[in-house]
Protein backbone atom coordinates (compact mmCIF):
# COMPACT_ATOMS: atom_id res chain seq x y z
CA UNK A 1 0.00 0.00 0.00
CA UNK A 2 1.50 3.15 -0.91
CA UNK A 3 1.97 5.98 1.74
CA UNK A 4 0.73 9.87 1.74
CA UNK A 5 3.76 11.66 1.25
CA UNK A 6 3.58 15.52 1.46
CA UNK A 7 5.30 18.66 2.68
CA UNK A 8 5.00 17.88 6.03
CA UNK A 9 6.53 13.98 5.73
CA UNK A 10 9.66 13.78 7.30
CA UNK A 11 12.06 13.83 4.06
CA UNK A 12 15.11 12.01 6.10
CA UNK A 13 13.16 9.07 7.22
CA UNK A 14 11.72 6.24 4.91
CA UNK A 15 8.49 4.87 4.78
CA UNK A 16 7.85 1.21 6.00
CA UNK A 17 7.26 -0.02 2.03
CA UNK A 18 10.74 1.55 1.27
CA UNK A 19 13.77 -0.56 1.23
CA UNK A 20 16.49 0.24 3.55
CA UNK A 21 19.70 -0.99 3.16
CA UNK A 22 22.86 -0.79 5.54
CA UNK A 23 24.99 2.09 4.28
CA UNK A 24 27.23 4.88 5.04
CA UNK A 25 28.03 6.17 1.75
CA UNK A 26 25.19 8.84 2.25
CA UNK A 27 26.66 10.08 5.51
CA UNK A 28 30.58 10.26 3.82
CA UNK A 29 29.14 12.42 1.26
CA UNK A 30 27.49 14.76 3.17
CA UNK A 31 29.99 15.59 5.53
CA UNK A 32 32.33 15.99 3.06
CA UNK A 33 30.00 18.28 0.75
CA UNK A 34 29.46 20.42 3.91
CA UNK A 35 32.71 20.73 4.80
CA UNK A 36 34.05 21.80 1.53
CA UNK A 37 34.44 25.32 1.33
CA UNK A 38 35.09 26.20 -2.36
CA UNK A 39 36.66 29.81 -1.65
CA UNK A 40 39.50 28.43 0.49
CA UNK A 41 41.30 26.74 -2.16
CA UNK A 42 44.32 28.90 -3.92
CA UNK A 43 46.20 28.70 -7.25
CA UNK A 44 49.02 26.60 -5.89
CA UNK A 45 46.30 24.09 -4.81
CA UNK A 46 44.78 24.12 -8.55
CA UNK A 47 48.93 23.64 -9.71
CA UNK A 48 49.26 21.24 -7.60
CA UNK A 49 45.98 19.12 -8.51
CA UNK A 50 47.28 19.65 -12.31
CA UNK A 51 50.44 18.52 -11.83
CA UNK A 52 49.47 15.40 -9.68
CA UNK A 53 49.32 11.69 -11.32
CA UNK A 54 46.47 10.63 -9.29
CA UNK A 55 43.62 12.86 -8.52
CA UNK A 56 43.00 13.63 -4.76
CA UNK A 57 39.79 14.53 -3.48
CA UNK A 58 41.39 17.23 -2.47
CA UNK A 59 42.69 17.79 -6.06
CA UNK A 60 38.77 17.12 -7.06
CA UNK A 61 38.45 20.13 -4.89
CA UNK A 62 40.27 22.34 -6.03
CA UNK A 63 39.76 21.92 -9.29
CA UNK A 64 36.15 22.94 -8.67
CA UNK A 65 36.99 25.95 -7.01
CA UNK A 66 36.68 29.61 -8.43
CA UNK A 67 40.49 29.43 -8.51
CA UNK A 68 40.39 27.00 -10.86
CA UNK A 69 38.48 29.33 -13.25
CA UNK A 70 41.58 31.28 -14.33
CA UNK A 71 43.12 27.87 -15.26
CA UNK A 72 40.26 26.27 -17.62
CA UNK A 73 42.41 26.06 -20.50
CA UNK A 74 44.75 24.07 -18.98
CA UNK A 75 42.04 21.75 -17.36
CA UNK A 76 40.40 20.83 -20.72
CA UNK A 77 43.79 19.82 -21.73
CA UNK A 78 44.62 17.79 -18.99
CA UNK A 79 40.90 16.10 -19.27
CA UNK A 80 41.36 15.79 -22.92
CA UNK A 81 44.57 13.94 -21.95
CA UNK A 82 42.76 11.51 -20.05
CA UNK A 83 39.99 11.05 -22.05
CA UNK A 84 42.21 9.88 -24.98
CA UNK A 85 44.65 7.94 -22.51
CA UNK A 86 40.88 6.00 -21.62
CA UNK A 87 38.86 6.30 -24.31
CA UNK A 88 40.77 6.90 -27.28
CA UNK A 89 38.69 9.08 -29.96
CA UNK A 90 35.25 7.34 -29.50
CA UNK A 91 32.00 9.17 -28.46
CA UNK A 92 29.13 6.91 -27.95
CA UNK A 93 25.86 8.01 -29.42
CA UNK A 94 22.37 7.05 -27.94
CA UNK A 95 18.76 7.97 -27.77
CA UNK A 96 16.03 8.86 -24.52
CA UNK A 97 12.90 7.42 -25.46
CA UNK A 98 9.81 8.46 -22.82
CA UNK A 99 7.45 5.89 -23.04
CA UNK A 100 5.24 7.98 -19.74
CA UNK A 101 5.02 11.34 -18.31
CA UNK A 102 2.44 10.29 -15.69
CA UNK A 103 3.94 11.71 -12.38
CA UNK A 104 2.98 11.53 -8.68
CA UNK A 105 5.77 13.97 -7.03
CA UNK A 106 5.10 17.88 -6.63
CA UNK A 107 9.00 19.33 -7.66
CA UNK A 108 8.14 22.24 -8.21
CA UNK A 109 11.36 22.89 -11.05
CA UNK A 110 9.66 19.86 -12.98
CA UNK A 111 7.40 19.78 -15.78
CA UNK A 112 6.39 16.88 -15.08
CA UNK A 113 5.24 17.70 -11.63
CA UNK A 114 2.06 16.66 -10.65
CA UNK A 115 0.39 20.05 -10.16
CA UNK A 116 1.30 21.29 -13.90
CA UNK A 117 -1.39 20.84 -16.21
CA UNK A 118 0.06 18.93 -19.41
CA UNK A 119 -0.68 16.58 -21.44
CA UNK A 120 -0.22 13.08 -19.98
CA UNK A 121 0.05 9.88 -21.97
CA UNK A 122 1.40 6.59 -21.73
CA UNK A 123 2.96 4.40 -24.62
CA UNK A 124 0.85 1.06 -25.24
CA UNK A 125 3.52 -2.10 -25.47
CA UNK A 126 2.69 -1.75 -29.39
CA UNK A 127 3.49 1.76 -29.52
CA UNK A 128 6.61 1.49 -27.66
CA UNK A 129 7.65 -0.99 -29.84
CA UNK A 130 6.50 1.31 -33.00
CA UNK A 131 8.91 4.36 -31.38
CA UNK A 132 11.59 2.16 -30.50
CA UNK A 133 11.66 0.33 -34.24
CA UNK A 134 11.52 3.76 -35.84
CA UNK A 135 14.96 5.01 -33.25
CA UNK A 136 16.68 1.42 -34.26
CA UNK A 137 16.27 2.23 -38.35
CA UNK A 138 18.74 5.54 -37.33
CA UNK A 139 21.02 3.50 -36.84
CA UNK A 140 21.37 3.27 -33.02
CA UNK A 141 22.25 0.84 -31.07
CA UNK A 142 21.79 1.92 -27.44
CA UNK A 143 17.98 3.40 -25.87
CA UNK A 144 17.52 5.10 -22.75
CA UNK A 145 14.11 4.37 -21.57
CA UNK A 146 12.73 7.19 -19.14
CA UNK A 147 9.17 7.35 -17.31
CA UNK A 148 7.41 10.45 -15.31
CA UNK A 149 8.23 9.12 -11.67
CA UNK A 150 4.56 7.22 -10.99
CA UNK A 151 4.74 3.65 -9.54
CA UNK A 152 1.04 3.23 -10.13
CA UNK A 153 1.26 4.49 -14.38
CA UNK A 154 4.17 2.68 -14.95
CA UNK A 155 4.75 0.39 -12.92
CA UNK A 156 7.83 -1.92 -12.59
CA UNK A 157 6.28 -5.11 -14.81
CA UNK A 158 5.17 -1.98 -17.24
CA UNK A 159 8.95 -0.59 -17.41
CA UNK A 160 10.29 -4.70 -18.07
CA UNK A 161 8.17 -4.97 -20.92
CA UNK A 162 9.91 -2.20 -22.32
CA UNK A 163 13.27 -3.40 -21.65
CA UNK A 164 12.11 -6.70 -22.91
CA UNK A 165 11.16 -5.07 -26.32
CA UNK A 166 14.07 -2.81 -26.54
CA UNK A 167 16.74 -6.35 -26.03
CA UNK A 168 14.45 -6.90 -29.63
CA UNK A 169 16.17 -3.62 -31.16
CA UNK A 170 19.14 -2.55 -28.77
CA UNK A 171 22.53 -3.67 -27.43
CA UNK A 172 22.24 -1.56 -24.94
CA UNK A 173 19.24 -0.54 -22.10
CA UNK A 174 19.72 2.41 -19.99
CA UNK A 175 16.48 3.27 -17.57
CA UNK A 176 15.96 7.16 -15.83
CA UNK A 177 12.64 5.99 -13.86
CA UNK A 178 11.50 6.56 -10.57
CA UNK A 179 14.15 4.77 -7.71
CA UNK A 180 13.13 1.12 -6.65
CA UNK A 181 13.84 -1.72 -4.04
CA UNK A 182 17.11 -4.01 -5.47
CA UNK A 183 14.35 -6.80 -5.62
CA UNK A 184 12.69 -4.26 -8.68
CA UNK A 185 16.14 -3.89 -10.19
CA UNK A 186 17.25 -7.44 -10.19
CA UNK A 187 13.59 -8.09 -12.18
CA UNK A 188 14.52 -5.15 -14.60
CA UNK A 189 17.92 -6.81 -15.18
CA UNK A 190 16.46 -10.36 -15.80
CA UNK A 191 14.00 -7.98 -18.36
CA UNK A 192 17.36 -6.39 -20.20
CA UNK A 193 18.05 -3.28 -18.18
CA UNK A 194 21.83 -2.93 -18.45
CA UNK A 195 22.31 0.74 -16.51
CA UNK A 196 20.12 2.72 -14.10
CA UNK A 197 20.46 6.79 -13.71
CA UNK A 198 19.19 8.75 -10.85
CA UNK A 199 19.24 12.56 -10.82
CA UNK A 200 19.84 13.67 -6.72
CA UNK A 201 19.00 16.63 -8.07
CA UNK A 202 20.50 18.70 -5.28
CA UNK A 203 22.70 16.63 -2.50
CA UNK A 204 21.56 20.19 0.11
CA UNK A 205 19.06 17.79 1.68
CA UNK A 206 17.52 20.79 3.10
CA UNK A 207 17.49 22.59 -0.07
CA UNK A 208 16.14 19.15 -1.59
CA UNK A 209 13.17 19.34 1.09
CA UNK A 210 11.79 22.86 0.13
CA UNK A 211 12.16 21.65 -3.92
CA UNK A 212 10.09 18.45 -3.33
CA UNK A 213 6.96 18.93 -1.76
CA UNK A 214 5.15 15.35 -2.22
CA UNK A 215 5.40 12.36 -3.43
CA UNK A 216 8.23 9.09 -2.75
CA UNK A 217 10.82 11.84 -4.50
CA UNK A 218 10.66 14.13 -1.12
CA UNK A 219 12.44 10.89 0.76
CA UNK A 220 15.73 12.09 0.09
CA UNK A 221 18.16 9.15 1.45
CA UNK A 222 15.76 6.25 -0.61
CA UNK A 223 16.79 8.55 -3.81
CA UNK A 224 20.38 8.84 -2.24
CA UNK A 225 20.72 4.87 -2.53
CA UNK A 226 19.33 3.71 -5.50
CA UNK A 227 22.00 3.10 -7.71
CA UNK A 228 23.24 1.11 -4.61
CA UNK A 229 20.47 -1.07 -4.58
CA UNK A 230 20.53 -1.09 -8.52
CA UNK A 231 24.04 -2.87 -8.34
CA UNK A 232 22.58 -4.94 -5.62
CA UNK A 233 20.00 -5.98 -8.29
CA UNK A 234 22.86 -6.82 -10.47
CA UNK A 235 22.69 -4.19 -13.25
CA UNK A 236 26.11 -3.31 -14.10
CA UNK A 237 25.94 0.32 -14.53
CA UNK A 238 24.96 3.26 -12.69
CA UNK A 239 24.71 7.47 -13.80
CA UNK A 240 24.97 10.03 -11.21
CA UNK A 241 24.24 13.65 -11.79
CA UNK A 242 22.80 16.69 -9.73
CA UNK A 243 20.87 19.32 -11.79
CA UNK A 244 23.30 22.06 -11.69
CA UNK A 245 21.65 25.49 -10.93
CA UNK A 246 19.07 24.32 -7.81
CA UNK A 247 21.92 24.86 -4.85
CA UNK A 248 25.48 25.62 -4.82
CA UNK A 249 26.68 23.89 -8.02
CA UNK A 250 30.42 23.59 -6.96
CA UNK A 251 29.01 21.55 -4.33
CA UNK A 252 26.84 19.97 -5.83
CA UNK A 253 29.22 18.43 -7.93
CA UNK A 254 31.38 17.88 -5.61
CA UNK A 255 28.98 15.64 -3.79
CA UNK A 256 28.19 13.98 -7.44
CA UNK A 257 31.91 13.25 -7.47
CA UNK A 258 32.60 11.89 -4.16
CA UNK A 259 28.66 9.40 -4.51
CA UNK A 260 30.04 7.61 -7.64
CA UNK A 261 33.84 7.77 -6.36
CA UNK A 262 32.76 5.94 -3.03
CA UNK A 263 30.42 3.63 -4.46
CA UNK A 264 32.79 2.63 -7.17
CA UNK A 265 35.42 1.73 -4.08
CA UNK A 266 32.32 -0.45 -2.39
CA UNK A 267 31.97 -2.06 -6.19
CA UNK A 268 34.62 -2.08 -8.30
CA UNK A 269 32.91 -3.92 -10.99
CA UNK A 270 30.23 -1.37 -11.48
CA UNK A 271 30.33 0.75 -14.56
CA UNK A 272 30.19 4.72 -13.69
CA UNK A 273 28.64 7.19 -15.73
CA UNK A 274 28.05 10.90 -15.15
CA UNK A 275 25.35 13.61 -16.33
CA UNK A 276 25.53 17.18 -16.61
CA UNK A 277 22.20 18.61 -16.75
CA UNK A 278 21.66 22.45 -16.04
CA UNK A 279 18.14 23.57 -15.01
CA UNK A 280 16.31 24.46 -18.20
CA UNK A 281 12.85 26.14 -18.60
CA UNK A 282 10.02 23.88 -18.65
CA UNK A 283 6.15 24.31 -19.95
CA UNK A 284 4.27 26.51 -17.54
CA UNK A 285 7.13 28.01 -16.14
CA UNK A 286 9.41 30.76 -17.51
CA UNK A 287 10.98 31.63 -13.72
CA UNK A 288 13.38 28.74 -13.51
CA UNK A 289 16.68 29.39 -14.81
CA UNK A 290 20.30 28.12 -14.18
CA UNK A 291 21.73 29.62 -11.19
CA UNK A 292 25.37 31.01 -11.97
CA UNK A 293 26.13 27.80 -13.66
CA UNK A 294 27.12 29.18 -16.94
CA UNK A 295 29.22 27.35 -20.03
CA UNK A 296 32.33 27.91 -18.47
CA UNK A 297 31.33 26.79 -14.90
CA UNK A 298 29.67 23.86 -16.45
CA UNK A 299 33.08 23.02 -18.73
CA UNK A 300 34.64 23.45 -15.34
CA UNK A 301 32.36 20.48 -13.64
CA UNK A 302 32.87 18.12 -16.28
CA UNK A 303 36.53 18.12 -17.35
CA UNK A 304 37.09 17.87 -12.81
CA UNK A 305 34.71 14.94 -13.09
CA UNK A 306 37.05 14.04 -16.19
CA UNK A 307 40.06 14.34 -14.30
CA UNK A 308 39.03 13.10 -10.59
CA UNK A 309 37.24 9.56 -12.34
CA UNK A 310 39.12 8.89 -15.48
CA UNK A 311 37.05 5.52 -16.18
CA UNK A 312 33.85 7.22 -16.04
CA UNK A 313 31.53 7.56 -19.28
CA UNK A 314 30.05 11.37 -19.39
CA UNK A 315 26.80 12.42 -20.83
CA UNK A 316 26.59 15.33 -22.44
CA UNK A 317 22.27 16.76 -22.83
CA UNK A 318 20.79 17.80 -25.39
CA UNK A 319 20.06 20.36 -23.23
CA UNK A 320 23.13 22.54 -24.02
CA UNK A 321 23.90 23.80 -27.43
CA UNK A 322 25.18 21.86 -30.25
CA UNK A 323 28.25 24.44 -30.42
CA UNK A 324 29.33 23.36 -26.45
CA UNK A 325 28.49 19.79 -27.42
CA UNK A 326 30.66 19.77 -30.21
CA UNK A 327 33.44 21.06 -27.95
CA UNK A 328 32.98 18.54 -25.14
CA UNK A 329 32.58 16.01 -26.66
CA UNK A 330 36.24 16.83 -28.01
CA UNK A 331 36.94 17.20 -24.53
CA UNK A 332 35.72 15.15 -21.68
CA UNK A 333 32.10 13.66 -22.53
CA UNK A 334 32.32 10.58 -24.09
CA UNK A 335 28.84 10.02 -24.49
CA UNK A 336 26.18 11.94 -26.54
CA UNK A 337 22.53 11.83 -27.41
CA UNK A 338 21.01 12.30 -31.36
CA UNK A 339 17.72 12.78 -32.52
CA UNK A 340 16.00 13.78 -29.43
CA UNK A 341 12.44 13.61 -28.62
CA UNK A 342 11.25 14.40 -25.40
CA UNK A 343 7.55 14.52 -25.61
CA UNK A 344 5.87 11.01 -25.49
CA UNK A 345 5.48 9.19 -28.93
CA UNK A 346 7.80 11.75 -30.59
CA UNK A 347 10.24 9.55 -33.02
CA UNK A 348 7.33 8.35 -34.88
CA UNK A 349 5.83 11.68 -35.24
CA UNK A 350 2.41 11.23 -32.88
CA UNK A 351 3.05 12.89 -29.91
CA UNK A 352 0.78 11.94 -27.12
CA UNK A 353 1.94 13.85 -24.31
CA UNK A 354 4.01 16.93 -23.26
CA UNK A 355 7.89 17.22 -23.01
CA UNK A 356 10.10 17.24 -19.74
CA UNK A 357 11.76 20.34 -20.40
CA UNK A 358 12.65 22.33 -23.15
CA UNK A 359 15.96 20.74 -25.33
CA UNK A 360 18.55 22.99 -26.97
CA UNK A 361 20.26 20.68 -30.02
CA UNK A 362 17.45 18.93 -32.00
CA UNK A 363 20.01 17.55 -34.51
CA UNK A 364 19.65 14.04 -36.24
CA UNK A 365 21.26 11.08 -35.33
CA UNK A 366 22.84 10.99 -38.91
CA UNK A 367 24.25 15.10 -37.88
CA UNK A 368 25.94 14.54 -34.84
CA UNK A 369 27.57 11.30 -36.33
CA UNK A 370 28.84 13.55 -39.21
CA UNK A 371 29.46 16.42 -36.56
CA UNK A 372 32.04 13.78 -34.43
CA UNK A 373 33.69 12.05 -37.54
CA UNK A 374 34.23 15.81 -39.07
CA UNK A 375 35.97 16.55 -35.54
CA UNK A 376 38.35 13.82 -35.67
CA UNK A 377 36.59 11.52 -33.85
CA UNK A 378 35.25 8.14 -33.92
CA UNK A 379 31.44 7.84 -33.84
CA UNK A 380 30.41 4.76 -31.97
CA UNK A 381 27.27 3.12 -31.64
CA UNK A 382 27.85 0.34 -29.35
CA UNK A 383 30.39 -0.84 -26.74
CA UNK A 384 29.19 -3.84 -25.37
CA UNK A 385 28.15 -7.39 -26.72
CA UNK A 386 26.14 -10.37 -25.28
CA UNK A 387 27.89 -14.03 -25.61
């Protein structure tokens, strides 16, 4: 039986039909998130994080610092350094497909939220495998299959059929859904899910509780653990990303750093992946805008993230402009998404329902694959194989 959640729910205590598992991870991160103070950090410290073989956290930190700004340029080239020591020239290119936009939390920088008035829909099992046919004759290879975060809509047998139809199409099976008990995730694995993404959104969990008035999204440590009890499950991979402009974004990504860095230590096996998203508007909204996270703040984030976790695949939304993606993707972000959609039913041209947010680059798959082989680069559209 589900449980009323609202404003006045306790957002650091779970709810008895919430898994909790035995973990400190959440406890490391805060405390070091609140005791890093960006300002204190000097140009020697962003030398000496440059100059060091191994990144510290402490190098992690200072690299995020405003001191670091004055040294950007010879960040990118020490990320780019990495990125080709790791990943040679390749950029992966994949797809988000929303197969729901059915929500039940109230956050209120969403457009999904469940107070804005939109157009909801849900893909039927035919109709997801329409969309998903239509993304596969692109070209593609990998899907990322996201939901609105409603348990009740799209439920967890609901989201395995659509892993089970995208195995039909895809190499690859990423999920953004609404967090889940390992028991969920382990089902969703047997179904095809290879990776699992959560957004913390912001790691301020007091800042988290004024931005997420209702719903199972306002219990901030069962969002903190998920990709925890995803690799619990067994799925092999696991994004992390805060949406950079709701808090302090220098320590917010900080905090995205040290999650995947420590979880990574607890499981070496697992596959990391980071995302970059900045706030963007969203339908009914024009007040929400990125807070002092600008291109060269966000550069900033990603080639630290780059630098601290050299293993780690980065996303790069269609969010930003194609001209920063193109530049990235050069860069630090090894991963990058093509002919977006983010309404529901949008590849196959009958859109049922209303977008997430607004995107920036609309560009083709068959454009950014030109875009990345006219760069240099090595377009690739799969990395993995099943024997």
């Amino acid at each position: 039986m589900s449980v009323r959640i609202d404003e006045h729910t306790d957002h650091m205590k779970y709810t008895d039909d919430m898994e909790a598992i035995d973990s400190d991870i959440m406890d490391q991160v805060i405390a070091e998130m609140n005791a890093f103070d960006p300002d204190q950090y000097t140009e020697a410290d962003v030398r000496a994080a440059l100059n060091a073989d191994t990144c510290s956290v402490e190098n992690f930190k200072a690299l995020l610092s405003p001191a670091a700004m004055p040294f950007l340029e010879e960040i990118a080239r020490k990320a780019q350094m990495e990125t080709r020591k790791h990943f040679g020239n390749s950029v992966m290119i994949f797809t988000p497909l929303y197969i729901a936009n059915y929500c039940e939390n109230y956050c209120i920088y969403c457009g999904f939220n469940c107070h804005n008035k939109i157009k909801r829909a849900k893909l039927s099992a035919e109709e997801i495998e329409k969309e998903m046919k239509t993304i596969a004759d692109s070209g593609l290879e990998e899907i990322l299959i996201l939901t609105g975060e409603s348990p009740n809509m799209s439920d967890v047998k609901y989201i395995g059929e659509a892993c089970k139809i995208a195995r039909k199409y895809f190499k690859v099976v990423g999920l953004e859904v609404y967090p889940m008990d390992s028991k969920d995730y382990a089902y969703l694995h047997e179904c095809g899910a290879d990776f699992v993404t959560v957004f913390q959104e912001t790691y301020n969990s007091e800042k988290y509780k004024t931005l997420h008035l209702g719903g199972r999204k306002r219990i901030f440590p069962y969002r903190f653990n998920a990709q925890e009890r995803a690799i619990m499950g067994g799925i092999r991979g696991v994004g992390f990303a805060a949406l950079l402009g709701l808090d302090d974004f220098r320590k917010d990504a900080l905090a995205t750093g040290m999650h995947a860095y420590l979880l990574q230590r607890k499981y070496p096996h697992a596959e990391i992946a980071f995302s970059c998203p900045r706030l963007r508007p969203i339908i009914n909204n024009d007040k929400i805008n990125p807070k002092d996270v600008h291109e060269p703040q966000l550069l900033q984030i990603i080639c630290a993230y780059r630098i601290f976790m050299p293993f780690a695949s980065i996303t790069i939304s269609s969010r930003e402009c194609a001209r920063f993606r193109d530049n990235i993707v050069q860069i630090a972000a090894t991963k990058i998404s093509a002919g977006v959609n983010v309404g529901i039913g949008g590849h196959t041209g009958e859109e049922k329902g209303d977008e997430q947010f607004e995107i920036d680059d609309g560009r083709t798959v068959d454009e950014i694959y030109h875009m990345i082989q006219e760069n240099g680069m090595q377009p690739v559209m799969t990395d993995y194989i099943y024997v």
